[in-house]
PDB file of N, CA and C in Angstrom:
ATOM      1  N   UNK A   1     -41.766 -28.829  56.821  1.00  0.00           N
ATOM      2  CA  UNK A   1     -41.660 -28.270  55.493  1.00  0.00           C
ATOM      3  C   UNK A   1     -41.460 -26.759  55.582  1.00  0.00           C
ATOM      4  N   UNK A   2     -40.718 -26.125  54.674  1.00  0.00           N
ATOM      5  CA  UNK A   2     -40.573 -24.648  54.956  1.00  0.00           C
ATOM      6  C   UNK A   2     -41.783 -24.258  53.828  1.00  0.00           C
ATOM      7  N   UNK A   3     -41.823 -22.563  53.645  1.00  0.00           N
ATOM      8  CA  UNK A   3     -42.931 -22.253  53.426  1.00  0.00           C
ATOM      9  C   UNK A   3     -42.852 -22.298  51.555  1.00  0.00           C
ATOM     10  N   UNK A   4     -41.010 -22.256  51.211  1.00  0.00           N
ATOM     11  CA  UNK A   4     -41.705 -22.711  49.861  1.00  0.00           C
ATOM     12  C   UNK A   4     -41.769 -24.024  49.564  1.00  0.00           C
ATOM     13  N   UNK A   5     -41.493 -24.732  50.440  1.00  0.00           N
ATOM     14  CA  UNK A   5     -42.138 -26.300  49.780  1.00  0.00           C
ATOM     15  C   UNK A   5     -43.414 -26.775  50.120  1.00  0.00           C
ATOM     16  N   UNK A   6     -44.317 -26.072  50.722  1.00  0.00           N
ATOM     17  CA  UNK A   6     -45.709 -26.150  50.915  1.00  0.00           C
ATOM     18  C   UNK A   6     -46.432 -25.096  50.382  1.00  0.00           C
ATOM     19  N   UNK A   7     -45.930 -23.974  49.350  1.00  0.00           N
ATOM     20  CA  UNK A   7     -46.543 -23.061  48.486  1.00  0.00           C
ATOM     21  C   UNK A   7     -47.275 -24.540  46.953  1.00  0.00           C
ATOM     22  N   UNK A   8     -48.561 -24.341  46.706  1.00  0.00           N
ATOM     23  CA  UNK A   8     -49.180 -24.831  46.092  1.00  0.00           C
ATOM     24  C   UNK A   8     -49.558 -26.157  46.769  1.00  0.00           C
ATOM     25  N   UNK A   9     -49.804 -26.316  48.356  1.00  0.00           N
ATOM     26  CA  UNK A   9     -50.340 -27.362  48.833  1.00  0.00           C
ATOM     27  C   UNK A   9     -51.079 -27.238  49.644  1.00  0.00           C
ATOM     28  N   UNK A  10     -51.993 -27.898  49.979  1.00  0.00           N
ATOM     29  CA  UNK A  10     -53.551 -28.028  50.850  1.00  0.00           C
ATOM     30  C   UNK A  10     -52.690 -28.644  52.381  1.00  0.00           C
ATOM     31  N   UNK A  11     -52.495 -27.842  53.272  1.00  0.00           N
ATOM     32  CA  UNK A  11     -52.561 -28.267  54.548  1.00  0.00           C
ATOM     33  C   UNK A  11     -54.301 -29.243  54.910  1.00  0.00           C
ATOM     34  N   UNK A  12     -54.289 -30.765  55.324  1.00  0.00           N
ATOM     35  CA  UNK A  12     -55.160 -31.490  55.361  1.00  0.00           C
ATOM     36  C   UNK A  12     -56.021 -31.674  56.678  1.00  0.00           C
ATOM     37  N   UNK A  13     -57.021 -31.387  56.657  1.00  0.00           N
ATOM     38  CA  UNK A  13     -57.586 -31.384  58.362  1.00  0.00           C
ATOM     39  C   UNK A  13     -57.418 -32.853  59.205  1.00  0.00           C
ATOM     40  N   UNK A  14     -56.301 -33.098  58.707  1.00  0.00           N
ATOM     41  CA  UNK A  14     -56.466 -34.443  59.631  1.00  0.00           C
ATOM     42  C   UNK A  14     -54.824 -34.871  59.733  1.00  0.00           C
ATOM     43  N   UNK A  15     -54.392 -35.681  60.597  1.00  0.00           N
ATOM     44  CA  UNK A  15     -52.668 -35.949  60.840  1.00  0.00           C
ATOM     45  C   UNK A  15     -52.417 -37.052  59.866  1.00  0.00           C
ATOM     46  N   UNK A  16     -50.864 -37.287  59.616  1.00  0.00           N
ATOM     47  CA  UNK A  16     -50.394 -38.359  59.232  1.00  0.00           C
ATOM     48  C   UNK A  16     -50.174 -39.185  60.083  1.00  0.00           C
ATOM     49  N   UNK A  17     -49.079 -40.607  59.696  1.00  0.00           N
ATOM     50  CA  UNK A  17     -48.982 -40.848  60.809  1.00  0.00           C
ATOM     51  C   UNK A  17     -47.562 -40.218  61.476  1.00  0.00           C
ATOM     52  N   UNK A  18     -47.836 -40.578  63.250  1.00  0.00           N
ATOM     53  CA  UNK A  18     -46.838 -40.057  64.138  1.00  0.00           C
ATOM     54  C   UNK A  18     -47.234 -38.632  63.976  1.00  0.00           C
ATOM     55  N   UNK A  19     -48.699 -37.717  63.989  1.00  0.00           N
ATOM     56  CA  UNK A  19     -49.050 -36.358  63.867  1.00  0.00           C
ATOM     57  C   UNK A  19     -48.720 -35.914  63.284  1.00  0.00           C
ATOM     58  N   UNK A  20     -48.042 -36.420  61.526  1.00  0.00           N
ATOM     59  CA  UNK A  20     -47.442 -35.011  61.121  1.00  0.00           C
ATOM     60  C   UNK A  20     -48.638 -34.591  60.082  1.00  0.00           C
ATOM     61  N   UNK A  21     -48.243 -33.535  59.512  1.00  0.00           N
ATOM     62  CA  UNK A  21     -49.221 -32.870  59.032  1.00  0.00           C
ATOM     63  C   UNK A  21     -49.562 -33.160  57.472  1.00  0.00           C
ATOM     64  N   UNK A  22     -50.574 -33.428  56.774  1.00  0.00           N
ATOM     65  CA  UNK A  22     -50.770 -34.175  55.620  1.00  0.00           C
ATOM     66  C   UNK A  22     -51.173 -32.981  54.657  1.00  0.00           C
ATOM     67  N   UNK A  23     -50.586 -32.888  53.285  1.00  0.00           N
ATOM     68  CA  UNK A  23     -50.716 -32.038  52.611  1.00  0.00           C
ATOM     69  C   UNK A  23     -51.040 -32.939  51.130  1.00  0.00           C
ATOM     70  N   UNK A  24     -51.806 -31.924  50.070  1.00  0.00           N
ATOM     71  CA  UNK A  24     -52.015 -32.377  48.740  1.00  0.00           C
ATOM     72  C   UNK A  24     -51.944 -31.529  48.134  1.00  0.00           C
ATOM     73  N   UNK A  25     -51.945 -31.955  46.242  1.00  0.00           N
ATOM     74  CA  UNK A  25     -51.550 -30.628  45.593  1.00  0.00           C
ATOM     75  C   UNK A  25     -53.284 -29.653  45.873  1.00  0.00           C
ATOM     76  N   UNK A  26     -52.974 -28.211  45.545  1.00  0.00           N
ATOM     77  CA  UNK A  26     -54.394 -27.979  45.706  1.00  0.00           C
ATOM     78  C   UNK A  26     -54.645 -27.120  44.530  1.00  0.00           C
ATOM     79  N   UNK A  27     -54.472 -28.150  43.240  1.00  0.00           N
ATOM     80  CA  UNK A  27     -54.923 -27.541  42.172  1.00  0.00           C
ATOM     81  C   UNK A  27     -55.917 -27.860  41.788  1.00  0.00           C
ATOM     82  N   UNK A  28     -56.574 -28.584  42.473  1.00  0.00           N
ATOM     83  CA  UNK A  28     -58.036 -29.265  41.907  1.00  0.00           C
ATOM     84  C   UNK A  28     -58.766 -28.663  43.389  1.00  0.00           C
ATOM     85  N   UNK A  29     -59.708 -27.779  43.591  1.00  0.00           N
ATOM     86  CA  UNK A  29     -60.064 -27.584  44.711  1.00  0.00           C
ATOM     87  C   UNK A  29     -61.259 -28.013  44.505  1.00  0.00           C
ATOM     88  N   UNK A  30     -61.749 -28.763  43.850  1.00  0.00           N
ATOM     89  CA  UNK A  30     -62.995 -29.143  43.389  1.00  0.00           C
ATOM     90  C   UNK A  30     -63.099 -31.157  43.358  1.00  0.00           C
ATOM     91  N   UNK A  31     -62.055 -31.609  43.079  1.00  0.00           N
ATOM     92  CA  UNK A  31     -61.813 -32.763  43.276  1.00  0.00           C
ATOM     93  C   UNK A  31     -61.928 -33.723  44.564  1.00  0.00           C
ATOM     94  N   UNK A  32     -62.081 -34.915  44.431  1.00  0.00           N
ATOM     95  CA  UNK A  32     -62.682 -35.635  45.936  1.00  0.00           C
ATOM     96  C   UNK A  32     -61.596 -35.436  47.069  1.00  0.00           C
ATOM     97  N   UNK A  33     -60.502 -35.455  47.299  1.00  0.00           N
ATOM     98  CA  UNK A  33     -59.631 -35.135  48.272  1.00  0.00           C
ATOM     99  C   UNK A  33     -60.195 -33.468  48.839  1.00  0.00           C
ATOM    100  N   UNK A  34     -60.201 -32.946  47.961  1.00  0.00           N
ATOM    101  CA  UNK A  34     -60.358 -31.028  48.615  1.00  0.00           C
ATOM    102  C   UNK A  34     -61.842 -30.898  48.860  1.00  0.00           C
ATOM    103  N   UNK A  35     -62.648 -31.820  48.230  1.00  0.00           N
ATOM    104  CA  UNK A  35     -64.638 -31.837  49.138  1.00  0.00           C
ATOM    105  C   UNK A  35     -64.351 -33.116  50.104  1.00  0.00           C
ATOM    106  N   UNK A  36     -63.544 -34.186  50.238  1.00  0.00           N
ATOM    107  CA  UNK A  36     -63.240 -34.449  51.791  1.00  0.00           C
ATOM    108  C   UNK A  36     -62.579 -33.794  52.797  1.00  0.00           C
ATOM    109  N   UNK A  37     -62.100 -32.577  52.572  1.00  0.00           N
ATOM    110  CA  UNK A  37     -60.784 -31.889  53.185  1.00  0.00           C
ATOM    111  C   UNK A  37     -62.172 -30.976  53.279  1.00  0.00           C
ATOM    112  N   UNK A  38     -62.948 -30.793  52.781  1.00  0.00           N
ATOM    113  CA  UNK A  38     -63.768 -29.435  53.060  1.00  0.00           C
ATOM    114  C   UNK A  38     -65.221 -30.071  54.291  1.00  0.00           C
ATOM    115  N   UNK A  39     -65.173 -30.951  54.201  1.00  0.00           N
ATOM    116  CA  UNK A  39     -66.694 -31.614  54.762  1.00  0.00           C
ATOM    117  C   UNK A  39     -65.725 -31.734  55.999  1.00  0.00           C
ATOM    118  N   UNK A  40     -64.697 -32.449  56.679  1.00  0.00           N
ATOM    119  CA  UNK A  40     -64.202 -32.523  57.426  1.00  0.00           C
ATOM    120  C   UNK A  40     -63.977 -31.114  58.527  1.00  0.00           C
ATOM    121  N   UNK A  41     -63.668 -30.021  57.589  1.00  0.00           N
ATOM    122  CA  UNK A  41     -63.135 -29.018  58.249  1.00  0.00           C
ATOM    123  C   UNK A  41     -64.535 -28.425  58.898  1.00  0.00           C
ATOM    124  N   UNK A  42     -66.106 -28.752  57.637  1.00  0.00           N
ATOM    125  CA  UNK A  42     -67.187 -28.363  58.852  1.00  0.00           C
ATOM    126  C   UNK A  42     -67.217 -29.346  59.735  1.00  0.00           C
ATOM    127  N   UNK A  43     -67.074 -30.378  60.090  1.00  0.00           N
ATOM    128  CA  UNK A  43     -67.586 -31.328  60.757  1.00  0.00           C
ATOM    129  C   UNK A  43     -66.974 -30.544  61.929  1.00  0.00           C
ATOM    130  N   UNK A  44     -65.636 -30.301  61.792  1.00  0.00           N
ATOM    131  CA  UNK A  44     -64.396 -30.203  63.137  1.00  0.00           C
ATOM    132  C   UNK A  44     -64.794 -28.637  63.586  1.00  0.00           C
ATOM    133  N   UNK A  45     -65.309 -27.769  63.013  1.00  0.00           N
ATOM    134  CA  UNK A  45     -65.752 -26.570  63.177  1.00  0.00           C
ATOM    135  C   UNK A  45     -67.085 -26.614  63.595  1.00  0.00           C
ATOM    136  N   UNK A  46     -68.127 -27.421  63.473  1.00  0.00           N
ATOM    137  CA  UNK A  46     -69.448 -27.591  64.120  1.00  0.00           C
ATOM    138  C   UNK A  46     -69.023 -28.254  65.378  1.00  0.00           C
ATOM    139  N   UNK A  47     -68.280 -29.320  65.770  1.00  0.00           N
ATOM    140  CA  UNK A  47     -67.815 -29.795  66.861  1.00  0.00           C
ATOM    141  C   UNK A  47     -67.258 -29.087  68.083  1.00  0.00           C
ATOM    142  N   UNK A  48     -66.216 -27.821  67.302  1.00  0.00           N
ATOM    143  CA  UNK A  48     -65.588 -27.086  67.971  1.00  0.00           C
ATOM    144  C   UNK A  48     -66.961 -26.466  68.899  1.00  0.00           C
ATOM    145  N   UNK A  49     -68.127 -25.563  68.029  1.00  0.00           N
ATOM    146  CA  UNK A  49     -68.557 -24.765  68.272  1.00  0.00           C
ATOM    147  C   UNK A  49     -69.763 -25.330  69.508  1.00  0.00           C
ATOM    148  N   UNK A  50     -69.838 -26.591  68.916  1.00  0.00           N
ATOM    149  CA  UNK A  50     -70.978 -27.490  69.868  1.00  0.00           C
ATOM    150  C   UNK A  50     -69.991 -27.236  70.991  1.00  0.00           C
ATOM    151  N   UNK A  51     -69.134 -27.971  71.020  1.00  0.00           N
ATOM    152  CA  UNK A  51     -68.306 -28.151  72.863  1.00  0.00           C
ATOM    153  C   UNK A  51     -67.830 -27.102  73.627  1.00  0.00           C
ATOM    154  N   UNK A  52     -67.597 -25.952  72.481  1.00  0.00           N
ATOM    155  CA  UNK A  52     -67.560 -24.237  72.945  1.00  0.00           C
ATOM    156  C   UNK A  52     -68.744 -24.069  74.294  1.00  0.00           C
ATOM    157  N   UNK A  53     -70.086 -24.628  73.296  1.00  0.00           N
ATOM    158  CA  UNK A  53     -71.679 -24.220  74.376  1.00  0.00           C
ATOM    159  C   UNK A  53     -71.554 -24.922  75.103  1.00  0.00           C
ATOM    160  N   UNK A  54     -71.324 -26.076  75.512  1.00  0.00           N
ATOM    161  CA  UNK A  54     -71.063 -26.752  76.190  1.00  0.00           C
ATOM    162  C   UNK A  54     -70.028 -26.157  77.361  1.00  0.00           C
ATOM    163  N   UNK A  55     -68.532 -26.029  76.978  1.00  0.00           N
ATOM    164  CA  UNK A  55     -68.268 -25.710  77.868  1.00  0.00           C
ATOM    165  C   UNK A  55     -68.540 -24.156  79.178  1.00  0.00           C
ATOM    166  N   UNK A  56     -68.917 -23.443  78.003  1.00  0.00           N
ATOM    167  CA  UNK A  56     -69.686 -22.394  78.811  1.00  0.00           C
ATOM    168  C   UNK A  56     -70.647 -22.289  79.413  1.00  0.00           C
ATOM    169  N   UNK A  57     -71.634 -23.348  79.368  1.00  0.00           N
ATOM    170  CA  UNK A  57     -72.730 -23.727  80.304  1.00  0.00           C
ATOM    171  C   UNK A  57     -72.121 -24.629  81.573  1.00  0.00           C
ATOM    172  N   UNK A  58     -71.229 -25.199  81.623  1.00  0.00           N
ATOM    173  CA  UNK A  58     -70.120 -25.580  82.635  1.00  0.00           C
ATOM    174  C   UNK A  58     -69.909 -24.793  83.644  1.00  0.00           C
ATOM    175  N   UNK A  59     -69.544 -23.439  82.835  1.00  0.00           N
ATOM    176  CA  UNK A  59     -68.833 -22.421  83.967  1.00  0.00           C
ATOM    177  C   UNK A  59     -69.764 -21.897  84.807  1.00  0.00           C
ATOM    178  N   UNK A  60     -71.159 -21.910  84.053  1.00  0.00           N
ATOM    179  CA  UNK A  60     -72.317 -21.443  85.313  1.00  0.00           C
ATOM    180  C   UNK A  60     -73.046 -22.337  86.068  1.00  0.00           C
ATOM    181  N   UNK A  61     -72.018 -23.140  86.311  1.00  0.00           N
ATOM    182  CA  UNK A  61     -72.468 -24.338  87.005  1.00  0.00           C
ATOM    183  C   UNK A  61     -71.647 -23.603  88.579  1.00  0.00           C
ATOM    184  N   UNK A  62     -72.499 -23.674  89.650  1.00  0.00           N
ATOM    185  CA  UNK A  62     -71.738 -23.200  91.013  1.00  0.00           C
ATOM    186  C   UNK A  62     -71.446 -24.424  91.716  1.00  0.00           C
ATOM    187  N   UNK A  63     -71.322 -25.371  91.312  1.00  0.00           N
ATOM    188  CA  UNK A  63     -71.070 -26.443  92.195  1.00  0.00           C
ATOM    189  C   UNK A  63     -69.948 -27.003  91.377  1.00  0.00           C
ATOM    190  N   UNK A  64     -68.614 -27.141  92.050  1.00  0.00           N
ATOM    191  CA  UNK A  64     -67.235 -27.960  91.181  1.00  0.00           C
ATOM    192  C   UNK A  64     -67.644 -29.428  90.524  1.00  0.00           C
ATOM    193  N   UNK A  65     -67.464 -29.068  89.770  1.00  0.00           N
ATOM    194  CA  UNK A  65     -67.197 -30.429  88.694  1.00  0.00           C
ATOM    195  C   UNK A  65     -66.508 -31.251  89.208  1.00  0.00           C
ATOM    196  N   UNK A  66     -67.091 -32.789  89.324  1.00  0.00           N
ATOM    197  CA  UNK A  66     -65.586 -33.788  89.523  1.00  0.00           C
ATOM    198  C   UNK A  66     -64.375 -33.631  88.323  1.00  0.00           C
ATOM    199  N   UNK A  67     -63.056 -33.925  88.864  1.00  0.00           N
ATOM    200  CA  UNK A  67     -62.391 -34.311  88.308  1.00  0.00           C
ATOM    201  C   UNK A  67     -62.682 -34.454  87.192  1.00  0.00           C
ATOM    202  N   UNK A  68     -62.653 -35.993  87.187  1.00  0.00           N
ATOM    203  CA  UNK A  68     -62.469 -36.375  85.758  1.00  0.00           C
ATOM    204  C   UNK A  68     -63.745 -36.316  84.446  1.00  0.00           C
ATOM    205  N   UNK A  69     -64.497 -34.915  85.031  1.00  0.00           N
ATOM    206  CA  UNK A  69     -65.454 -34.452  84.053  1.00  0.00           C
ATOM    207  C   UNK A  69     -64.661 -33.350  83.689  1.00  0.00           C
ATOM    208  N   UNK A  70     -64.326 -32.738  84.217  1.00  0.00           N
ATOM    209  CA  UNK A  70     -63.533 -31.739  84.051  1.00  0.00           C
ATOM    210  C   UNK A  70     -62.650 -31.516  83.197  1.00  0.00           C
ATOM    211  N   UNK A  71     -61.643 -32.839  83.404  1.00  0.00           N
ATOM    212  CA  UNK A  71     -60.509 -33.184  82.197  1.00  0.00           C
ATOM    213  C   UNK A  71     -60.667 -33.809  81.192  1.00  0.00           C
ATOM    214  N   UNK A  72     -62.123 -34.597  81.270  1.00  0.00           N
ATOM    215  CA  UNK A  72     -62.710 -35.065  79.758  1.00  0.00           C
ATOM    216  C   UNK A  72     -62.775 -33.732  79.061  1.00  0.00           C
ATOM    217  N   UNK A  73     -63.506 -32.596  79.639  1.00  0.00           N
ATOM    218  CA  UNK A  73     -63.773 -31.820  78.565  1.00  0.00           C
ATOM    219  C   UNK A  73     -62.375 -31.098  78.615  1.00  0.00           C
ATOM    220  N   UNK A  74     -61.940 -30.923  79.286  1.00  0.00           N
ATOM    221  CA  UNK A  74     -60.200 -29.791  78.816  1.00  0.00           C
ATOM    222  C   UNK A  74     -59.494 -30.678  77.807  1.00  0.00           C
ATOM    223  N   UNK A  75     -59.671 -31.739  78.001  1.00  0.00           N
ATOM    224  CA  UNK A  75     -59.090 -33.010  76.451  1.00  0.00           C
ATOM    225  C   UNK A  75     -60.040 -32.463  75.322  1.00  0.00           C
ATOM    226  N   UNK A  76     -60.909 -32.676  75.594  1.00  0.00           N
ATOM    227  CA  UNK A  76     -61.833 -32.431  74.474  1.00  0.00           C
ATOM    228  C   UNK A  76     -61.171 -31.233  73.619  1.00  0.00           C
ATOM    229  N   UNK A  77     -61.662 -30.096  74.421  1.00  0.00           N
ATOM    230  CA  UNK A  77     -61.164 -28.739  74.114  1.00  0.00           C
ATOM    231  C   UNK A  77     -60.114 -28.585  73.438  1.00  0.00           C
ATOM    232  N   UNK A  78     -58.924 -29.069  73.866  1.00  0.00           N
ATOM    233  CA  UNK A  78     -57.556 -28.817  73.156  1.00  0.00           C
ATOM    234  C   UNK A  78     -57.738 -29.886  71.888  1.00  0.00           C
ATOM    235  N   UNK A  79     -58.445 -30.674  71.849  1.00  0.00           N
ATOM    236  CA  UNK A  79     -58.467 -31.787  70.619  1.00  0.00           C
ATOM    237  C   UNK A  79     -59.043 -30.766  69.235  1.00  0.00           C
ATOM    238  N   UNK A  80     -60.252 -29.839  70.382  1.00  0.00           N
ATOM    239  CA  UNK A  80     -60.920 -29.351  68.770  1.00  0.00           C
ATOM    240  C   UNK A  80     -60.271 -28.101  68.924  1.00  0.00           C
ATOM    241  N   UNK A  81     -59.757 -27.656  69.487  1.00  0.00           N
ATOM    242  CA  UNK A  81     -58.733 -26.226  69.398  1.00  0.00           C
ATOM    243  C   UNK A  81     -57.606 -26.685  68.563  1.00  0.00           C
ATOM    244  N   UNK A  82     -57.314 -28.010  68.142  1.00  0.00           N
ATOM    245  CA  UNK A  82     -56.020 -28.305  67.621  1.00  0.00           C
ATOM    246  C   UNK A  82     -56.669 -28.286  65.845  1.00  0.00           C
ATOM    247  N   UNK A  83     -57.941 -28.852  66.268  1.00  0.00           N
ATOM    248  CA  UNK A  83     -58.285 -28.816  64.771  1.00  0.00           C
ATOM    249  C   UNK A  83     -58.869 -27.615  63.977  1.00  0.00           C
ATOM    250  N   UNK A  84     -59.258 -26.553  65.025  1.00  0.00           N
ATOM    251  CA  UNK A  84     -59.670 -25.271  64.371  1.00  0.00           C
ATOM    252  C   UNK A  84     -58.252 -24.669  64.062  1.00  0.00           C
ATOM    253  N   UNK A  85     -57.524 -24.441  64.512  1.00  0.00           N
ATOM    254  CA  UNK A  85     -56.039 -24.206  64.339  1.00  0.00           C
ATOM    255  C   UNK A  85     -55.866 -24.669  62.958  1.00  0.00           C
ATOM    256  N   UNK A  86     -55.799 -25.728  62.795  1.00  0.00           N
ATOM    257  CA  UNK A  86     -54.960 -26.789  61.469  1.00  0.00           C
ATOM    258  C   UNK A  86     -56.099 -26.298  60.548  1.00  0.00           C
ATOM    259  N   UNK A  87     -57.265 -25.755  60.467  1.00  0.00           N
ATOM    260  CA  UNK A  87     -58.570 -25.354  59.945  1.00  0.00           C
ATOM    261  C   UNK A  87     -57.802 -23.678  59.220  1.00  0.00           C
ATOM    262  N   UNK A  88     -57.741 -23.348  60.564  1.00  0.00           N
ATOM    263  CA  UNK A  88     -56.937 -21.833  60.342  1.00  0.00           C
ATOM    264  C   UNK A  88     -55.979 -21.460  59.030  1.00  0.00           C
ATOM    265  N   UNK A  89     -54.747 -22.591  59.561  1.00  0.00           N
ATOM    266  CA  UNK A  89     -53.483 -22.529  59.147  1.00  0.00           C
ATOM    267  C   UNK A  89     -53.585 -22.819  57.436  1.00  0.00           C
ATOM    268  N   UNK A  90     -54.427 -24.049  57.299  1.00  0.00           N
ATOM    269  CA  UNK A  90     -54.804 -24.541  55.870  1.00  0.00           C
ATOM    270  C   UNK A  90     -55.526 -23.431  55.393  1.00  0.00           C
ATOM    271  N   UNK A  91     -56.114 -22.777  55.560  1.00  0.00           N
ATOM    272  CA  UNK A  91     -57.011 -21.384  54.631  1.00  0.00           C
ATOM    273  C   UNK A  91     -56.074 -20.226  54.650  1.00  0.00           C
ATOM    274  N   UNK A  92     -55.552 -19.838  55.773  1.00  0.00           N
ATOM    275  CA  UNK A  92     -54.253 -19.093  55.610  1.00  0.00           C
ATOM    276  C   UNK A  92     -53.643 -19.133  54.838  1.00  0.00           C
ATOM    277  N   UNK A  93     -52.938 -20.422  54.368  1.00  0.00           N
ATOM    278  CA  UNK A  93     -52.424 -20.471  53.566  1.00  0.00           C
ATOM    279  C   UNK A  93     -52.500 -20.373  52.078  1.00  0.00           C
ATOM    280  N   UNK A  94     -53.722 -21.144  51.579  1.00  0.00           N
ATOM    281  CA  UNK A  94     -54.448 -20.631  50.609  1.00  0.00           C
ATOM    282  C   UNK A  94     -54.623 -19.357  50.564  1.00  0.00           C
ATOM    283  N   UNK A  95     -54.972 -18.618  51.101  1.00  0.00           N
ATOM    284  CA  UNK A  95     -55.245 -17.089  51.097  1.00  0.00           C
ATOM    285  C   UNK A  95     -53.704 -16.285  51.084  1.00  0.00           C
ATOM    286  N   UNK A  96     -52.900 -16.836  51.567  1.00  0.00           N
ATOM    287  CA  UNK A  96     -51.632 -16.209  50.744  1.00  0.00           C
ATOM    288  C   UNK A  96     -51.225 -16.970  49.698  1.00  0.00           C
ATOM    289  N   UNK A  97     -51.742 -17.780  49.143  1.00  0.00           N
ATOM    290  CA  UNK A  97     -51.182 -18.119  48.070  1.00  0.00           C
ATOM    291  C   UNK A  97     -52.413 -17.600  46.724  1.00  0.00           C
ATOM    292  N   UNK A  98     -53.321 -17.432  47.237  1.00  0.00           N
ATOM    293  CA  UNK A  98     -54.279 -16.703  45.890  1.00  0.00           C
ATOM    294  C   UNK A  98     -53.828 -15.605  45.768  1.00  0.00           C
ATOM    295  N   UNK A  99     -53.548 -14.685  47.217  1.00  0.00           N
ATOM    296  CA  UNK A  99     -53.132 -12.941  46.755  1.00  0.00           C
ATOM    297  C   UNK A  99     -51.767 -13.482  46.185  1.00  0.00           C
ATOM    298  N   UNK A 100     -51.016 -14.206  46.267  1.00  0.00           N
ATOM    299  CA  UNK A 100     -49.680 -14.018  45.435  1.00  0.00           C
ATOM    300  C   UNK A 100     -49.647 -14.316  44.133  1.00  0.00           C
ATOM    301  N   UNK A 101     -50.659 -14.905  43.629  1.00  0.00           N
ATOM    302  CA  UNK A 101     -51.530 -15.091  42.362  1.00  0.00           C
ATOM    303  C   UNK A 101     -51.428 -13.557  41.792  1.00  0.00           C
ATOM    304  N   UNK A 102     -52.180 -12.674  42.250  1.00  0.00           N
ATOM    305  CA  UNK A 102     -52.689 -11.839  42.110  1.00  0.00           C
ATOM    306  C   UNK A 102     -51.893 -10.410  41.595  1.00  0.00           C
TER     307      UNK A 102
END
């Protein structure tokens, strides 16, 4: 979508299908879609921040990690880095679209 056909829409914390990105109108920011779109975005932002501590208690670990502990959490990581991102991008956007309100 270019940026004026997603001016007056809620980028959605979660994919469509085949990853694409799910949007709604966001004139009701108070309505059940935008307080599921909002409970979600803490959930994915408490998650982020949990596996953040996590992974930094990792690094002061002096003994190598196996493998495939290793790449569980680098999956992990990019999963909730994808969703703080899409977290980002959706308030961003809102936030240029209130100052253009303005």
């Amino acid at each position: 979508m270019t940026d004026d056909a997603v001016a007056g829409l809620r980028l959605l914390p979660w994919e469509g299908p085949n990853g694409k990105p799910v949007y709604t109108p966001d004139d009701n920011p108070e309505g059940m879609i935008a307080r599921l779109a909002d409970s979600m975005e803490r959930e994915q932002l408490t998650a982020a921040s949990a596996l953040l501590e996590l992974a930094r208690q990792m690094l002061t670990v002096t003994e190598p990690l196996p493998p495939d502990q290793s790449r569980f959490v680098v999956a992990r990581l990019c999963d909730v880095l994808s969703n703080t991102l899409r977290v980002a991008e959706s308030r961003g956007m809102r936030l240029t679209t209130e100052g253009a309100d303005e």
